[in-house]
C-alpha atoms as a PDB file:
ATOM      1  CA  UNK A   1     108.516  90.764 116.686  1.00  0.00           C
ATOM      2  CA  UNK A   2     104.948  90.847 115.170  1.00  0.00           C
ATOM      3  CA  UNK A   3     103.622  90.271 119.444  1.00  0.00           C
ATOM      4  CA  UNK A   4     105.484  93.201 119.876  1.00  0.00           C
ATOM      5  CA  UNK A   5     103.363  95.811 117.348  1.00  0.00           C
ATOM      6  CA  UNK A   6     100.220  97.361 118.663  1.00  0.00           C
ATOM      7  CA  UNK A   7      96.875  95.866 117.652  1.00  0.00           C
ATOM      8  CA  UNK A   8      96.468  98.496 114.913  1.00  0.00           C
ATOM      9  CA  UNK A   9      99.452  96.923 113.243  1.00  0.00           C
ATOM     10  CA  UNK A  10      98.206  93.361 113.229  1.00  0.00           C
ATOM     11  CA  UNK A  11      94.397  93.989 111.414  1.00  0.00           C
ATOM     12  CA  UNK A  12      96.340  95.883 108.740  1.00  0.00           C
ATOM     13  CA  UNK A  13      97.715  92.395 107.494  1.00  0.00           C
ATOM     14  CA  UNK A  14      94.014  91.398 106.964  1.00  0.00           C
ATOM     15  CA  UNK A  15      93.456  93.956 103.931  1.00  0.00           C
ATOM     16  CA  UNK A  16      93.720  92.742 100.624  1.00  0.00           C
ATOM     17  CA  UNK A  17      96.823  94.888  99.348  1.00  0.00           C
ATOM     18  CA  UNK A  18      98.799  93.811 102.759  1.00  0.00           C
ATOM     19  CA  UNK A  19      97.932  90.538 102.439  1.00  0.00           C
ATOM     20  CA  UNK A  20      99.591  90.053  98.720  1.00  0.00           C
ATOM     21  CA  UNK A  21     102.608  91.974  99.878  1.00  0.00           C
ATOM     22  CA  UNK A  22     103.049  90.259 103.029  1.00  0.00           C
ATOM     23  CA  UNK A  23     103.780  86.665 100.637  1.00  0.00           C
ATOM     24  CA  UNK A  24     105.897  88.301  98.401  1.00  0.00           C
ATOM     25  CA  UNK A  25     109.367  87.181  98.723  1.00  0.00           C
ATOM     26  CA  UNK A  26     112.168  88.783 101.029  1.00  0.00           C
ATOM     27  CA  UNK A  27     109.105  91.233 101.935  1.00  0.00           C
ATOM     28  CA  UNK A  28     108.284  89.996 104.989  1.00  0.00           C
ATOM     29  CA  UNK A  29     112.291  89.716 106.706  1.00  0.00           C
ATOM     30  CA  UNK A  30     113.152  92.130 109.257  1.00  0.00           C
ATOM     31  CA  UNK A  31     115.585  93.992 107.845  1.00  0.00           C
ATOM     32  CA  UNK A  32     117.440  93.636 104.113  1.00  0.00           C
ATOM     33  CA  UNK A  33     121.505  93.675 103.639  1.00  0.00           C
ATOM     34  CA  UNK A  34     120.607  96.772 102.033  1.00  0.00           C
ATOM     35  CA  UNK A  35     118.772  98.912 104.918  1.00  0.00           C
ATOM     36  CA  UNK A  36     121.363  98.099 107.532  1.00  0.00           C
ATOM     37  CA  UNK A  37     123.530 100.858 105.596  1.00  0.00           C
ATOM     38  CA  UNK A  38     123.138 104.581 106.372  1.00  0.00           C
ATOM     39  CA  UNK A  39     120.168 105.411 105.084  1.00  0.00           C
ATOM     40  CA  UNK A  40     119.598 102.465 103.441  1.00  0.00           C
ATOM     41  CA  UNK A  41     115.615 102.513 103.932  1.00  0.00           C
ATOM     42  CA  UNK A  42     114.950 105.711 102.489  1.00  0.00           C
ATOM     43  CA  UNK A  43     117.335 104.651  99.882  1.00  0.00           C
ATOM     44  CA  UNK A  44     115.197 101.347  99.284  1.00  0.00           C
ATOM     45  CA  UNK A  45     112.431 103.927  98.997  1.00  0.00           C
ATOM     46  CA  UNK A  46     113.543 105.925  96.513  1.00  0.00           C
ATOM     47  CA  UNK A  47     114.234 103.476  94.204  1.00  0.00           C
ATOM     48  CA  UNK A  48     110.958 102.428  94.659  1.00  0.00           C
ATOM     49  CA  UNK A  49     109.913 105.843  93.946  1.00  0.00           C
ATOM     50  CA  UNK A  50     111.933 106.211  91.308  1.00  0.00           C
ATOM     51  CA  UNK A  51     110.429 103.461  89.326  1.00  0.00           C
ATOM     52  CA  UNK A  52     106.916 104.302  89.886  1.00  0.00           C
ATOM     53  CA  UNK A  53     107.460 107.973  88.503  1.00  0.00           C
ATOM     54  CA  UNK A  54     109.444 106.071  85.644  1.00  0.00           C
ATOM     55  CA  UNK A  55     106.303 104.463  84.755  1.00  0.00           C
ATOM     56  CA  UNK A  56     104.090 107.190  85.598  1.00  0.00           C
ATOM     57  CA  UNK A  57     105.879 109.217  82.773  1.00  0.00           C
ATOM     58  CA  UNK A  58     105.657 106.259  80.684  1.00  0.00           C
ATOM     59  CA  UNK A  59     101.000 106.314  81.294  1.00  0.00           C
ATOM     60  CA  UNK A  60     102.006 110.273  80.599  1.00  0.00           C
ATOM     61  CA  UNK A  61     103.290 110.059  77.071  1.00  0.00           C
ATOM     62  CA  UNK A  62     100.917 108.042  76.025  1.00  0.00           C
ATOM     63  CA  UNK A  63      98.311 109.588  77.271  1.00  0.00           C
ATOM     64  CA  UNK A  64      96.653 107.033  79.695  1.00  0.00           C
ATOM     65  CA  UNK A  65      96.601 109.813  82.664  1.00  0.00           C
ATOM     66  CA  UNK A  66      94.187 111.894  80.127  1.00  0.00           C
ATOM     67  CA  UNK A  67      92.405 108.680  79.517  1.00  0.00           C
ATOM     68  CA  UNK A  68      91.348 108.027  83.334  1.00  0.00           C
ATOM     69  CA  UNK A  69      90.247 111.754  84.150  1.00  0.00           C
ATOM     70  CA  UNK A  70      88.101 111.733  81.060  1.00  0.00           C
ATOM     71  CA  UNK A  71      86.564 108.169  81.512  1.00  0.00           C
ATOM     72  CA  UNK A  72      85.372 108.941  85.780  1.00  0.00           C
ATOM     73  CA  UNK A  73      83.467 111.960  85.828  1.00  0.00           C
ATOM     74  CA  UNK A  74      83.373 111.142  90.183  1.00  0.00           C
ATOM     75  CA  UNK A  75      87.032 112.117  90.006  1.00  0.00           C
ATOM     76  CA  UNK A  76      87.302 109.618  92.625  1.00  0.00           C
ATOM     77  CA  UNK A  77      90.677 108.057  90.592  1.00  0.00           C
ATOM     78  CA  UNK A  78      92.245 111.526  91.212  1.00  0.00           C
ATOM     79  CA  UNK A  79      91.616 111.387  95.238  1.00  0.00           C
ATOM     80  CA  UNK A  80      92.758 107.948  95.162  1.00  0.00           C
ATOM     81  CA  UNK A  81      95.773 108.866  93.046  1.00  0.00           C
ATOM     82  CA  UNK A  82      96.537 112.702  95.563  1.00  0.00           C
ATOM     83  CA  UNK A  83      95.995 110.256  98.524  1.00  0.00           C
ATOM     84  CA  UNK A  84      98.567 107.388  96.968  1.00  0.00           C
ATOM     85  CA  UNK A  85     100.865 110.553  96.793  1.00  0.00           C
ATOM     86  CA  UNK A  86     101.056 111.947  99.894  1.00  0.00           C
ATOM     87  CA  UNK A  87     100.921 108.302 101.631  1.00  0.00           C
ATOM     88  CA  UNK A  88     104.314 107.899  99.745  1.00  0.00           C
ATOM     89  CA  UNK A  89     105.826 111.067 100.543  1.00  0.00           C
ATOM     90  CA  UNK A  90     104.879 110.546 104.480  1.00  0.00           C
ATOM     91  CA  UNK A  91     106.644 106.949 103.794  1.00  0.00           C
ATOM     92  CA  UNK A  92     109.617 108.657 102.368  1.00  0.00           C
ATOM     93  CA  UNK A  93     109.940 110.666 106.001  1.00  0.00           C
ATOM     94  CA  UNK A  94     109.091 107.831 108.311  1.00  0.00           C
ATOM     95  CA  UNK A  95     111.991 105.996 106.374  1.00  0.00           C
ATOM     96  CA  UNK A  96     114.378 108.586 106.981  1.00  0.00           C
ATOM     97  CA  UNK A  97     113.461 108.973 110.519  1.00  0.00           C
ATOM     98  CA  UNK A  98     113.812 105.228 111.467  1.00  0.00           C
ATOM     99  CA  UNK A  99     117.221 105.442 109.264  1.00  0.00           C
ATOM    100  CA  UNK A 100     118.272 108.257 112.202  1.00  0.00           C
ATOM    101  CA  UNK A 101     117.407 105.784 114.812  1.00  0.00           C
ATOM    102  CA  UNK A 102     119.341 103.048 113.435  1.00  0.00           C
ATOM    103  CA  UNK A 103     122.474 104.935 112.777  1.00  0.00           C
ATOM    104  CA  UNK A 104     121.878 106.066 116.563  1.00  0.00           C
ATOM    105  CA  UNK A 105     121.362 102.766 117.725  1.00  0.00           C
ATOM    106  CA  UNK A 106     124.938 101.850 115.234  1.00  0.00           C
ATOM    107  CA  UNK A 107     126.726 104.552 116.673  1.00  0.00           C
ATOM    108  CA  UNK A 108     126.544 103.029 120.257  1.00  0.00           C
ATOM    109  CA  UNK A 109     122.504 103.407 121.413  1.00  0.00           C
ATOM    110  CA  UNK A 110     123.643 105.518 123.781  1.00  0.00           C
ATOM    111  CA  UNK A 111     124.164 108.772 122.260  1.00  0.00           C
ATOM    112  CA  UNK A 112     121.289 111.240 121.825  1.00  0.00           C
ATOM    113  CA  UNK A 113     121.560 114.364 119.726  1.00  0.00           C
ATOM    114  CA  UNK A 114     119.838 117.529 119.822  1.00  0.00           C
ATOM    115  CA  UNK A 115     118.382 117.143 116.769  1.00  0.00           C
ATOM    116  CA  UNK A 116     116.882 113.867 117.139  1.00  0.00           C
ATOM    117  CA  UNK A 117     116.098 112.196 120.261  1.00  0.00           C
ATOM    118  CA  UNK A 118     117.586 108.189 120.067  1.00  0.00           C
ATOM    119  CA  UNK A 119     115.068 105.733 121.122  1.00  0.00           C
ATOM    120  CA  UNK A 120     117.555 103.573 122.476  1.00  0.00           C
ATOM    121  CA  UNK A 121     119.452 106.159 124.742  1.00  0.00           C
ATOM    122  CA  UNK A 122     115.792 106.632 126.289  1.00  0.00           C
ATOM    123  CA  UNK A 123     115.066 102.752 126.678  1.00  0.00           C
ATOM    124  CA  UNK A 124     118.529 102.154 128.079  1.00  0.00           C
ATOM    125  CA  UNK A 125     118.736 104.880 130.276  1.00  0.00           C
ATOM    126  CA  UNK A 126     115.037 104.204 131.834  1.00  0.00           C
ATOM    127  CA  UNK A 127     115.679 100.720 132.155  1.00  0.00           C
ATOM    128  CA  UNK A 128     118.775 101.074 134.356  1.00  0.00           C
ATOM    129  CA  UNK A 129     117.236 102.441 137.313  1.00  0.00           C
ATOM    130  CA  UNK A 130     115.398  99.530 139.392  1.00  0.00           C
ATOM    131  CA  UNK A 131     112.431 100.533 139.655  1.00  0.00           C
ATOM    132  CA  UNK A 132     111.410 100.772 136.342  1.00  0.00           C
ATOM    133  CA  UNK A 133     108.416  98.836 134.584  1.00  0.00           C
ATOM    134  CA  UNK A 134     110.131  97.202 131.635  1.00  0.00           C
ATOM    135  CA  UNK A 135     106.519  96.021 130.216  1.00  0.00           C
ATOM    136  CA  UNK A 136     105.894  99.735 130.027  1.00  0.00           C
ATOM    137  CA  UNK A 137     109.103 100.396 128.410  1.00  0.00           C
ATOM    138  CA  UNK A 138     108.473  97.970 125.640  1.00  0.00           C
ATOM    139  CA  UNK A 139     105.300  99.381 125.428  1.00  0.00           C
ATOM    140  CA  UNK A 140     106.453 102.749 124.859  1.00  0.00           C
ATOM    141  CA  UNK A 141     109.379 101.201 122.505  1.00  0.00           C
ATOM    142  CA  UNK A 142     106.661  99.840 120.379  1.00  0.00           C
ATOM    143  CA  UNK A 143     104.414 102.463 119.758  1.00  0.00           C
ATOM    144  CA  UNK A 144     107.702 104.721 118.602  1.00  0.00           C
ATOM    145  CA  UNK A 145     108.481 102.372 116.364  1.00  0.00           C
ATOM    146  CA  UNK A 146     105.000 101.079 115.099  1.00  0.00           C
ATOM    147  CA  UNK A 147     102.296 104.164 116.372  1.00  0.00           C
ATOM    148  CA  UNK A 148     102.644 106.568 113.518  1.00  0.00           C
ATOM    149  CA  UNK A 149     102.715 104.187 110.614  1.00  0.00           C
ATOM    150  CA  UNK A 150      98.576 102.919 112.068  1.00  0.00           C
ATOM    151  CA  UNK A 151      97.433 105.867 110.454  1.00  0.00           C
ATOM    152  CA  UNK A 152      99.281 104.993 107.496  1.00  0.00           C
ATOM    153  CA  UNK A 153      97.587 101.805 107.316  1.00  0.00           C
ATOM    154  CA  UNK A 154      94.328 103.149 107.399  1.00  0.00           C
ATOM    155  CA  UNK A 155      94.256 105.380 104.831  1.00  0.00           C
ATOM    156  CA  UNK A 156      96.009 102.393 102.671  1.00  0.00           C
ATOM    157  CA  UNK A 157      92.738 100.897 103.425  1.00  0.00           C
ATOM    158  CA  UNK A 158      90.359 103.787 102.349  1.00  0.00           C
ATOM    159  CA  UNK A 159      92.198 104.015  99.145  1.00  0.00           C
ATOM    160  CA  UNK A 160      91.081 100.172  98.791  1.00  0.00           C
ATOM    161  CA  UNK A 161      87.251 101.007  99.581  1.00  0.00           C
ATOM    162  CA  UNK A 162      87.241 104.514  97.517  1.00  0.00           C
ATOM    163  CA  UNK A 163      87.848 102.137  94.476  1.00  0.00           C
ATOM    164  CA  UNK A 164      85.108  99.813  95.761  1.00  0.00           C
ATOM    165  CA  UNK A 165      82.873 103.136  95.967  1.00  0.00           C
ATOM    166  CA  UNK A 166      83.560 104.094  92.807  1.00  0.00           C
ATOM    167  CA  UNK A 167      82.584 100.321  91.396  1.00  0.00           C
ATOM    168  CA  UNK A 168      79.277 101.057  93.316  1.00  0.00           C
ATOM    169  CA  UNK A 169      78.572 104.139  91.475  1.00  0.00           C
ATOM    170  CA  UNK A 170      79.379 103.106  88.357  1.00  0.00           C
ATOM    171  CA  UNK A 171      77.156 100.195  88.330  1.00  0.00           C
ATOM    172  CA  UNK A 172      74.300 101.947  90.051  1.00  0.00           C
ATOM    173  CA  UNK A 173      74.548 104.351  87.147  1.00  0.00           C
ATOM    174  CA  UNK A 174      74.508 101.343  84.656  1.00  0.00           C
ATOM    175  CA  UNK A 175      71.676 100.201  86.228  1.00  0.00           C
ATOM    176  CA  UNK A 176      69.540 103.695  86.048  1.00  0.00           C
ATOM    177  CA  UNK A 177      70.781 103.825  82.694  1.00  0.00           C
ATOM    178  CA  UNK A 178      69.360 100.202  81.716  1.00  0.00           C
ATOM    179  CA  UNK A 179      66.071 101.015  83.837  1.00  0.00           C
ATOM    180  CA  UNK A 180      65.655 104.093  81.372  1.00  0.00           C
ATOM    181  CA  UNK A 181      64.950 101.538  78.505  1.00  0.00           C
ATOM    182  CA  UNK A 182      62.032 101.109  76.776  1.00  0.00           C
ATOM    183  CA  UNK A 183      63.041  99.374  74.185  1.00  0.00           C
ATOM    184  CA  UNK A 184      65.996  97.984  71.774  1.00  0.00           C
ATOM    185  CA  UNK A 185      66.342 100.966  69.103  1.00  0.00           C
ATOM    186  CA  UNK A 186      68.416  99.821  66.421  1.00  0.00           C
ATOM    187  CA  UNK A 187      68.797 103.717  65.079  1.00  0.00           C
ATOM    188  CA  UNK A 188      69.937 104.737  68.783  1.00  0.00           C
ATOM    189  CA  UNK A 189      72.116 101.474  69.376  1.00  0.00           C
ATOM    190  CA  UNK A 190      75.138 103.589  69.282  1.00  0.00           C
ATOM    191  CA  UNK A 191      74.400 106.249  71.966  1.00  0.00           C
ATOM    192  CA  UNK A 192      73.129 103.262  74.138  1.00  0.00           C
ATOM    193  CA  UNK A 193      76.097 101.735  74.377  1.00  0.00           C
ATOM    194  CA  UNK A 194      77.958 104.741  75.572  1.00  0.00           C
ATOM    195  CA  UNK A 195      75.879 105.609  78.113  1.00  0.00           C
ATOM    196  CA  UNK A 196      75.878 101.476  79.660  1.00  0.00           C
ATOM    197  CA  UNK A 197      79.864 101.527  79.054  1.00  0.00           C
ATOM    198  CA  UNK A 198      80.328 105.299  80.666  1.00  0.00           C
ATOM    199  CA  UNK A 199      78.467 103.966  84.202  1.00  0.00           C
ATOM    200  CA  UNK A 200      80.881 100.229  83.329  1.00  0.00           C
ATOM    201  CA  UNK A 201      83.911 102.159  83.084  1.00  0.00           C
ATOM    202  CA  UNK A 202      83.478 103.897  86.115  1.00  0.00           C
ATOM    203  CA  UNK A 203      83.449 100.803  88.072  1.00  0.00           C
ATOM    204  CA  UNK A 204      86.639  99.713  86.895  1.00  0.00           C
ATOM    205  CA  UNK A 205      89.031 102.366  86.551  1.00  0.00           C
ATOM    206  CA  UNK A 206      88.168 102.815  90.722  1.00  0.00           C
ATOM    207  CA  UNK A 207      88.225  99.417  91.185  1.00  0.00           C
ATOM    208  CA  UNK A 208      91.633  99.101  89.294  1.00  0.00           C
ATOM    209  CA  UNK A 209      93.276 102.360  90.503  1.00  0.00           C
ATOM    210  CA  UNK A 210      92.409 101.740  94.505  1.00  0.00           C
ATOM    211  CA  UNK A 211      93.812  97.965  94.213  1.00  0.00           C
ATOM    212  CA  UNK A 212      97.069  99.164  92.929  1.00  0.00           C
ATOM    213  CA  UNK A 213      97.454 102.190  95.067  1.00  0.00           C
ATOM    214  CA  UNK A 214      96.748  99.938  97.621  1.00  0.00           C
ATOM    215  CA  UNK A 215      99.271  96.769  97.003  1.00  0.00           C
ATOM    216  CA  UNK A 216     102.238  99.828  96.177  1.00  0.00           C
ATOM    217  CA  UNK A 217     101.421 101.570  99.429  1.00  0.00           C
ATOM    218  CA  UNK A 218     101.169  98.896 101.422  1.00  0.00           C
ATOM    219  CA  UNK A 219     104.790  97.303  99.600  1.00  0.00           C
ATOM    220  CA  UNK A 220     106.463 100.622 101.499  1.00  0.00           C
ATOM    221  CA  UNK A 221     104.551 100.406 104.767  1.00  0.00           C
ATOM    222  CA  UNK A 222     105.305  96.541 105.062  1.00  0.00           C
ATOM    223  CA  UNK A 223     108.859  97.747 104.663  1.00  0.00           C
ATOM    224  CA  UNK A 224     108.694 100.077 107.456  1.00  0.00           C
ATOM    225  CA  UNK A 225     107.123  97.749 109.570  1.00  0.00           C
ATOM    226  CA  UNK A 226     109.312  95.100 108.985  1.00  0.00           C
ATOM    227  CA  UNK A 227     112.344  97.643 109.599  1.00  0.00           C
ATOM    228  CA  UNK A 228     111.121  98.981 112.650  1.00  0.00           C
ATOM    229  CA  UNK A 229     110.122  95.394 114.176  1.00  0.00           C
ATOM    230  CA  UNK A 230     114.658  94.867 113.586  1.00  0.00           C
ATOM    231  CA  UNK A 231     115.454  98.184 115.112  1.00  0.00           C
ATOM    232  CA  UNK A 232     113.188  97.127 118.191  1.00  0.00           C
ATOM    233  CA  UNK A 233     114.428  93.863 118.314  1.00  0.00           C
ATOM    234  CA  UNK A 234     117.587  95.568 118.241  1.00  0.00           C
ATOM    235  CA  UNK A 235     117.517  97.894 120.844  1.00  0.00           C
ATOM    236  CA  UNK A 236     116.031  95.199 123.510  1.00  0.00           C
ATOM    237  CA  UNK A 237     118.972  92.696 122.246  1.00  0.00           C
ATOM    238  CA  UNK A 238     121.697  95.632 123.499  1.00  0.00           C
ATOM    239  CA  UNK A 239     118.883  96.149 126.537  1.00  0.00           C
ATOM    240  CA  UNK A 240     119.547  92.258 127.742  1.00  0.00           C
ATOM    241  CA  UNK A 241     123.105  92.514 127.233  1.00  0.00           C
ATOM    242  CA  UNK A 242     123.575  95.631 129.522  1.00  0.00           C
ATOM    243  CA  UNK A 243     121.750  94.241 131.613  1.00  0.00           C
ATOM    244  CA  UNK A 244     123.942  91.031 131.986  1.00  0.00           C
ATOM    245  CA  UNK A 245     126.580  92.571 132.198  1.00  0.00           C
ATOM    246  CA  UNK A 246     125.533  94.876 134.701  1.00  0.00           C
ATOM    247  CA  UNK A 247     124.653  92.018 136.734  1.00  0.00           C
ATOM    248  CA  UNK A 248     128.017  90.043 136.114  1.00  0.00           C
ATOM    249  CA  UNK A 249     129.785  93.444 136.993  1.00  0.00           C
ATOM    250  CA  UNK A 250     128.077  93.713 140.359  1.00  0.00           C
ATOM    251  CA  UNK A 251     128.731  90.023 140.699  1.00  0.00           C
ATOM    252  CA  UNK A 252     132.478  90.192 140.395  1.00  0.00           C
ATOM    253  CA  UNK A 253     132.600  93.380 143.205  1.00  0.00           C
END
């Protein structure tokens, strides 16, 4: 079902954080036992959630959060850390919208409520008149399924390069701060060193913070890709079969 994604969906697997999530196991199959129940996605999800606020509160009492504000003065771990948030939240909605869809598409695929609009009623009921362009349908079916979460993917990957930003600060300031040597002074040694470990820091607590917002976004987007690629492959399996029987229907009269 990968053909089936838009291009923006394919050089996402080429980031780092995709990459490592894409050969973890059971990651990369199209739907679990667990997300074929009601809601199951967005109940995958907040587990998932779950845990990472679990240790979040764990960093919190012991005062690591404190830590990384104090240590990068750029306060680029911070946008890194808002932008991991709201990623996650707008994962937490996509999952419960493709959950509608699939309990649509369980209920029948042919029954479309006011409240949310059931892919497959539309792909069905297009594709039964006969003059319809069913490479155009797909097309559309795709980009329903796959369109919103490109944007998704992008910011996974500015999260990724905010950390390598903040790695390029910190050295550059580690190098200013070594080019404002003149000399070793024993008496000053200690001062010194914090000023070369302040700009050190800085390069890895970004580094650090964008890789892992980056692999733990990119674990719930691979999700959501992988679930929409089943409901798709869904909806044209019950596409095919309507369509045979249609034809072994008109056959028979």
């Amino acid at each position: 079902m990968n053909a089936l994604a838009p291009s923006a969906s394919r050089w996402h697997q080429r980031m780092w954080g995709a990459l490592l999530v894409k050969r973890l196991p059971v990651i990369g199959r199209p739907s679990l036992s667990l997300e074929q129940a009601p809601q199951g996605l967005f109940l995958l999800w907040l587990a998932f959630m779950g845990l990472l606020v679990f240790g979040a509160a764990l960093m919190w009492q012991h005062g690591l959060w404190h830590r990384l504000v104090q240590a990068d003065p750029t306060g680029l771990t911070i946008v890194i850390v808002l932008l991991f948030l709201g990623c996650s939240v707008w994962a937490g909605m996509r999952c419960w919208a493709l959950g509608l869809q699939w309990q649509a598409l369980q209920s029948g695929g042919a029954m479309a409520t006011a409240e949310q609009v059931s892919w497959a009623h539309d792909y069905l009921q297009a594709r039964g008149h006969a003059h319809t362009d069913k490479s155009i349908l797909l097309q559309v079916l795709s980009d329903r399924a796959h369109g919103p979460q490109e944007m998704a993917w992008w910011l996974n990957g500015i999260q990724l390069k905010l950390g390598l930003l903040g790695k390029v600060i910190g050295f550059s300031v580690l190098a200013l701060e070594l080019g404002r040597m003149d000399g070793f002074d024993p008496q000053q040694s200690a001062q010194m060193l914090k000023s070369l470990t302040g700009g050190l820091g800085i390069a890895l607590l970004t580094t650090i913070t964008g890789l892992a917002a980056n692999i733990l976004l990119g674990l719930q987007l691979m999700r959501i890709d992988r679930f929409a690629d089943g409901l798709v492959a869904k909806i044209l399996t019950l596409g095919e079969a309507q369509a045979i029987q249609s034809s072994v229907t008109g056959a028979v009269e």
